[in-house]
Protein backbone atom coordinates (compact mmCIF):
# COMPACT_ATOMS: atom_id res chain seq x y z
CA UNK A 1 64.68 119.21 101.61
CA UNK A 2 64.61 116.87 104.72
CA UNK A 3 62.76 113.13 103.46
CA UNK A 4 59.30 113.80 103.52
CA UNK A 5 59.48 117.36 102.95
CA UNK A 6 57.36 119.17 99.87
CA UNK A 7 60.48 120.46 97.47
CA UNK A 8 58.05 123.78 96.97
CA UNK A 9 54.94 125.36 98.77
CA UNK A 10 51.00 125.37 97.57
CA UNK A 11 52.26 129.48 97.16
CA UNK A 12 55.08 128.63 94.58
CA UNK A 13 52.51 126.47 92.75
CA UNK A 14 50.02 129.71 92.77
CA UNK A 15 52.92 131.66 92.13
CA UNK A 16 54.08 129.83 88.97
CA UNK A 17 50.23 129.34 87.82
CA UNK A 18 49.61 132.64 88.32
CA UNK A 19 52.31 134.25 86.34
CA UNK A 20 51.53 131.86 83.49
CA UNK A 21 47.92 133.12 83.62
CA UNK A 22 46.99 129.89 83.78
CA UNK A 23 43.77 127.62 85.82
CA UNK A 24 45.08 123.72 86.04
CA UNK A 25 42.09 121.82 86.79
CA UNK A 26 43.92 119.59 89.53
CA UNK A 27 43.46 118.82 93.22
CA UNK A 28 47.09 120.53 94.44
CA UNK A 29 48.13 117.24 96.19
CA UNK A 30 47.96 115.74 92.27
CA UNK A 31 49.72 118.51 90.43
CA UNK A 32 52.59 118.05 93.00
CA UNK A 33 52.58 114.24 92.37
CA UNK A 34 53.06 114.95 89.15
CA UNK A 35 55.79 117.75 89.23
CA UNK A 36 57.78 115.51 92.06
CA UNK A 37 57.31 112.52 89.49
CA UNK A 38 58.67 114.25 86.69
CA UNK A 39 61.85 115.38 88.78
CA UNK A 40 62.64 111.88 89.71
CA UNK A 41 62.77 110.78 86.54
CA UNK A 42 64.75 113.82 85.05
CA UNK A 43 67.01 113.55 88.41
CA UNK A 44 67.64 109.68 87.28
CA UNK A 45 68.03 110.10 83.32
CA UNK A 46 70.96 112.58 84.52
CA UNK A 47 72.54 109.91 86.64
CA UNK A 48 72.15 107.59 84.30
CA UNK A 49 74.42 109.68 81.56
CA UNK A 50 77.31 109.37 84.43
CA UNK A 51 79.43 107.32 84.07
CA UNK A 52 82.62 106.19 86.92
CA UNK A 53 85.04 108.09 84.94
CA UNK A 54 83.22 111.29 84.96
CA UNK A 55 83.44 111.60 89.02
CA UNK A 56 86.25 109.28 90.59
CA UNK A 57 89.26 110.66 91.69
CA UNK A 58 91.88 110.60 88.74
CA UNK A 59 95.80 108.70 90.01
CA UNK A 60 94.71 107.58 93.05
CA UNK A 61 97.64 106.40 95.60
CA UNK A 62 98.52 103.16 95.45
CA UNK A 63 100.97 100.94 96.95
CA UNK A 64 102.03 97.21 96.08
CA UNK A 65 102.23 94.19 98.11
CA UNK A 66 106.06 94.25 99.24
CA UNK A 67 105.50 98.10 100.54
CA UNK A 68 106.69 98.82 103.79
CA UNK A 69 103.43 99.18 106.68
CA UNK A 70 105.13 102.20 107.76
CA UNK A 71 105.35 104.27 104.32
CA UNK A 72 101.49 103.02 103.73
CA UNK A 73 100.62 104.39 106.89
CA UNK A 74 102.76 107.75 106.17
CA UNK A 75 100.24 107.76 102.91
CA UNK A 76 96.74 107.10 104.46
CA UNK A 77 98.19 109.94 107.26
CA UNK A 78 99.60 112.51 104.73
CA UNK A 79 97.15 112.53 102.31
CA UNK A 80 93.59 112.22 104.81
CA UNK A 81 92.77 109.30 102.77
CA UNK A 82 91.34 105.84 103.98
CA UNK A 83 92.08 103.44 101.72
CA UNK A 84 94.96 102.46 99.07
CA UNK A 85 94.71 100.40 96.06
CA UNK A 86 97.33 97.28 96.04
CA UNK A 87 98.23 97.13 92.62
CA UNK A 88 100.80 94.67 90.27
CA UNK A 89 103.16 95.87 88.66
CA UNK A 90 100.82 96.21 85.42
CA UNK A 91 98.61 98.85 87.91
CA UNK A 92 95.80 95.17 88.02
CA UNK A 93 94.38 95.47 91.50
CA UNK A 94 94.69 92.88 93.78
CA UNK A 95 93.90 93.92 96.60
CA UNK A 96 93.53 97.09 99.01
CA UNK A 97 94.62 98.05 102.36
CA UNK A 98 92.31 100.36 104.62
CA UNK A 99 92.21 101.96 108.03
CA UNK A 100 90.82 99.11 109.11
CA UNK A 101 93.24 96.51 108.03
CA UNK A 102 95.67 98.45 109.71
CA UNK A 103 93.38 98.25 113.29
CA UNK A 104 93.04 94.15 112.60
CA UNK A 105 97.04 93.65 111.95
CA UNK A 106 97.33 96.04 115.61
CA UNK A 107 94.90 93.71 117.01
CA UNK A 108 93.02 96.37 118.57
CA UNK A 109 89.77 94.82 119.70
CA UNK A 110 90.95 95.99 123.42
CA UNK A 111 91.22 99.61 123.39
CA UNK A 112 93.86 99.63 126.01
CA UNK A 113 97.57 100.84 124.59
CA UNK A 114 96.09 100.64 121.32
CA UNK A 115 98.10 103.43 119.95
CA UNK A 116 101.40 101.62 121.28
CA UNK A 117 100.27 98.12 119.65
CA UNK A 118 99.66 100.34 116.30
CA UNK A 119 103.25 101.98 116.57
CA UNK A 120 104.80 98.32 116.53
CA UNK A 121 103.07 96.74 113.71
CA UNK A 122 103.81 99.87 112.01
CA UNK A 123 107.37 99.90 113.01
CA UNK A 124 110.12 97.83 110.76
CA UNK A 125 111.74 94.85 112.57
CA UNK A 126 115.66 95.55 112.35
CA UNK A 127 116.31 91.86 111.53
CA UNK A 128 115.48 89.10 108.86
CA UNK A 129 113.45 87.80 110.58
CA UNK A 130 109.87 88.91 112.19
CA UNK A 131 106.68 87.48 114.03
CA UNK A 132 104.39 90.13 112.62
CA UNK A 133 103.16 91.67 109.16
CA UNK A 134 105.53 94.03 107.46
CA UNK A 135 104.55 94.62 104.37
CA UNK A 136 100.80 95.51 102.70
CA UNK A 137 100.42 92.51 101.16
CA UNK A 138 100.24 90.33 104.61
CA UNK A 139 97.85 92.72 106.02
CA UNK A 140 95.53 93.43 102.84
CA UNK A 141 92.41 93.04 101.88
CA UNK A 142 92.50 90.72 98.60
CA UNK A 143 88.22 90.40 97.93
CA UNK A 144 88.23 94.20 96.48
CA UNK A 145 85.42 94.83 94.28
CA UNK A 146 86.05 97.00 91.15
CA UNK A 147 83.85 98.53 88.48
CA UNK A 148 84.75 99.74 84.94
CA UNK A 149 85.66 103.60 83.95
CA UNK A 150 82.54 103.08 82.04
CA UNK A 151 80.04 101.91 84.49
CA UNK A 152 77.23 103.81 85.11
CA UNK A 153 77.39 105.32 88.20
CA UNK A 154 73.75 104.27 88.97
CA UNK A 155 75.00 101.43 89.05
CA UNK A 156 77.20 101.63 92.13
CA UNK A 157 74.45 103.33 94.42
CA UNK A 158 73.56 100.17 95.95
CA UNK A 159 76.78 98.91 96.37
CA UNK A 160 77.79 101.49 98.43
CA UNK A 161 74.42 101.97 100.57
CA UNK A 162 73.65 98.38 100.98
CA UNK A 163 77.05 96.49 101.26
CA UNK A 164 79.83 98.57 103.31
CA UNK A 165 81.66 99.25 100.52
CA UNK A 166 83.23 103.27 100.69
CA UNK A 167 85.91 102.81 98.22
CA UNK A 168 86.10 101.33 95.00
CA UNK A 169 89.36 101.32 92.65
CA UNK A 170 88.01 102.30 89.08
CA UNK A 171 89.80 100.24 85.90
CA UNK A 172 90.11 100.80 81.91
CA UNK A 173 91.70 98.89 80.08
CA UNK A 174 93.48 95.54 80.75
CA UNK A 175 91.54 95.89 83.88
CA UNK A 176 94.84 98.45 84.88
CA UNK A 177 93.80 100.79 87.74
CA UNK A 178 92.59 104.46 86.74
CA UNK A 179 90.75 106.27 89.40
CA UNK A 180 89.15 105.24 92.56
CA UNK A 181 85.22 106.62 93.48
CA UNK A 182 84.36 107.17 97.16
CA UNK A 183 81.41 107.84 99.14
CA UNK A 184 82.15 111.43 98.99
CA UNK A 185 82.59 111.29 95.41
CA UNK A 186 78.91 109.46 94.99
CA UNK A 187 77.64 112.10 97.31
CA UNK A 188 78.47 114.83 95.45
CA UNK A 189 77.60 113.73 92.15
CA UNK A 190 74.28 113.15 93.27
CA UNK A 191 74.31 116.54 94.92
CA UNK A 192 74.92 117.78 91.26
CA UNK A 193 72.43 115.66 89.96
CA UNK A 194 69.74 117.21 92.20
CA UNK A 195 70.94 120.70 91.67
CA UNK A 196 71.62 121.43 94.95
């Protein structure tokens, strides 16, 4: 129900009562305290029991630093995604590259023939030598924040609605990269949670 809104009627409380057979000496206003009190805390003990592993999104794409802007691109294009891991050879994270990086490296604070200035970063230079970025790794994002396969994913609530964040690469072990966990996964898992 919209914030503020009663999850149920004083009529589904007579409802219930009456097809219990049952009087509950209680104001109305306190019985429903009490039921919405008691679904909080059932609605939180079931987020508590997930964990990141049980809703990110399994072999994410990734790309390393030395890949091409123009096949990243093709990825975050093909795929509708908005973000890729930058991973080591090992799969360790160290960094990731985003829509956004990919507005900065276009310089495209002035909106005017942004999609031509976007073409050219994206575009290889034919010789050795070049005056822009070409590959992830110059364009990147290295402070990435990452949580465990294991975290709860309580945990990560306020890091996504309090500090930007809408992607985070999931690890395991050796810290190697094994899922990433958007906004939209959070969303729905707390959709589930609520039993909606």
């Amino acid at each position: 129900p919209p914030a503020g809104a009663p999850a149920f009627s004083g009529a589904d409380l007579e409802t219930v009562l009456a097809h219990y057979n049952q009087v509950v000496d209680l104001p109305e206003d306190d019985l429903r305290a009490i039921i919405d009190e008691a679904g909080l805390l059932a609605a939180r003990r079931r987020l508590n029991t997930l964990r990141c592993a049980d809703v990110m999104s399994r072999e994410p794409r990734v790309v390393e630093w030395g890949t091409p802007l123009q096949e990243a691109w093709s990825l975050l294009r093909e795929h509708h995604i908005k973000a890729l891991p930058v991973v080591d050879r090992a799969r360790r994270v160290i960094g990731i590259v985003t829509l956004a990086d990919f507005l900065r490296g276009a310089v495209l604070d002035d909106h005017a023939d942004w999609a031509a200035r976007l073409r050219q970063l994206i575009r290889p230079t034919p010789s050795t030598h070049s005056d822009k970025p070409e590959v992830v790794g110059q364009i990147m994002s290295r402070q990435v924040r990452v949580a465990s396969a294991d975290r709860p994913l309580a945990d990560l609530v306020p890091m996504f609605a309090a500090t930007g964040h809408h992607h985070i690469p999931i690890v395991g072990d050796e810290a190697r990269l094994v899922g990433i966990l958007t906004q939209s996964d959070l969303v729905a898992a707390l959709a589930r949670v609520d039993g909606l």
